[in-house]
Protein backbone atom coordinates (compact mmCIF):
# COMPACT_ATOMS: atom_id res chain seq x y z
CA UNK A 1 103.97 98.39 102.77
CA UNK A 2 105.17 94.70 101.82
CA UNK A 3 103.92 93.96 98.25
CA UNK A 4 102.93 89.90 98.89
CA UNK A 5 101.87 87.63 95.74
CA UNK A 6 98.98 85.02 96.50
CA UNK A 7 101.58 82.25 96.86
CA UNK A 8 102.94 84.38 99.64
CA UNK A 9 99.56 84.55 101.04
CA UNK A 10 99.10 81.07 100.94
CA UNK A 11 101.81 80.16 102.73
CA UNK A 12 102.00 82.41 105.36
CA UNK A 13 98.38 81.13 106.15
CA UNK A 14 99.86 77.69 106.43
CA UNK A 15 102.75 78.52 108.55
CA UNK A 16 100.65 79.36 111.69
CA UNK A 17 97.80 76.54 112.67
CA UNK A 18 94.85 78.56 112.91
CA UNK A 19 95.38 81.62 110.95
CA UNK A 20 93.07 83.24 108.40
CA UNK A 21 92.34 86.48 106.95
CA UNK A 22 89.86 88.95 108.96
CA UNK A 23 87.73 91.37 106.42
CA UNK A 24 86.72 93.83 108.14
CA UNK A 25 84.87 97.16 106.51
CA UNK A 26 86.49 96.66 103.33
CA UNK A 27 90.08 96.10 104.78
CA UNK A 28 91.27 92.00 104.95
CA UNK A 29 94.41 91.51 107.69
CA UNK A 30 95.47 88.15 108.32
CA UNK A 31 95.34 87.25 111.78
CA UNK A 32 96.63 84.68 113.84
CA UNK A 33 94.42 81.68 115.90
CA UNK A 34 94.13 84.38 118.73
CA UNK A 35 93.21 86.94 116.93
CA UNK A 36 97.00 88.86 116.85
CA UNK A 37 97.85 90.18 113.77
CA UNK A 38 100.32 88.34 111.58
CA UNK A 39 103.34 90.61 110.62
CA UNK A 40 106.49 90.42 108.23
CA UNK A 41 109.70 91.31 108.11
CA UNK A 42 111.27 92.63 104.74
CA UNK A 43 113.96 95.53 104.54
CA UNK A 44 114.57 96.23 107.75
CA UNK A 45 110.88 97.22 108.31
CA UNK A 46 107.72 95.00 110.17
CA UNK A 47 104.79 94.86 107.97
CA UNK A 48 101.07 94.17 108.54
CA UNK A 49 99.73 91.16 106.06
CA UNK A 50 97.08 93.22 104.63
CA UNK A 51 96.08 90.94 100.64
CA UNK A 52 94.01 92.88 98.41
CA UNK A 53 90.22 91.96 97.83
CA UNK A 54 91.28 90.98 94.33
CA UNK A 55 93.93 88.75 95.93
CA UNK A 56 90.86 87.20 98.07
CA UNK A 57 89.05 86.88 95.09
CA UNK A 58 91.18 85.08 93.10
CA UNK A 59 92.11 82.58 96.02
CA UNK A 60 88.47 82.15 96.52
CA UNK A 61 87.93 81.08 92.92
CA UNK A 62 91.41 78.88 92.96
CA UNK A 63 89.67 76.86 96.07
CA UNK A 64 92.42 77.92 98.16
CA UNK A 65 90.21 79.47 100.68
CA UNK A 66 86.81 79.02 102.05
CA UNK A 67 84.51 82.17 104.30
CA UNK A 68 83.24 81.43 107.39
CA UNK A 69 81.62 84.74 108.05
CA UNK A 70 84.05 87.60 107.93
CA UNK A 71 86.66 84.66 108.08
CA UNK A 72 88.92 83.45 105.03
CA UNK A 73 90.45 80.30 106.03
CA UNK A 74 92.50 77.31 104.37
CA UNK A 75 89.99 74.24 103.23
């Protein structure tokens, strides 16, 4: 498991046109415009991008991302 930081979050979401953050039974993944999920690489290992809801939380009350349903997405 990657540990990511918010600003990490941020600008993976900005790095692919389309992606956003799926929440999903309690679980958010970010996803890409087609609905693939987005992974990283650290360590030698490939990682799902799996924020916490307290990461989605505080983006949520920074601005830095609106819901559209079960979407979070950039502004």
């Amino acid at each position: 498991m990657v540990m990511l930081n918010t600003t990490m979050i941020l600008v993976l979401l900005h790095e692919g046109t389309g992606r956003y953050i799926q929440h999903d039974m309690g679980h958010y993944r970010m996803k890409e415009a087609n609905g693939v999920d987005v992974t990283v690489i650290e360590n030698g290992g490939e990682y799902l991008v799996e924020p916490t809801a307290e990461q989605i939380d505080d983006l949520m009350d920074a601005s830095k991302l609106v819901r559209d349903g079960s979407k979070y997405l950039l502004p």
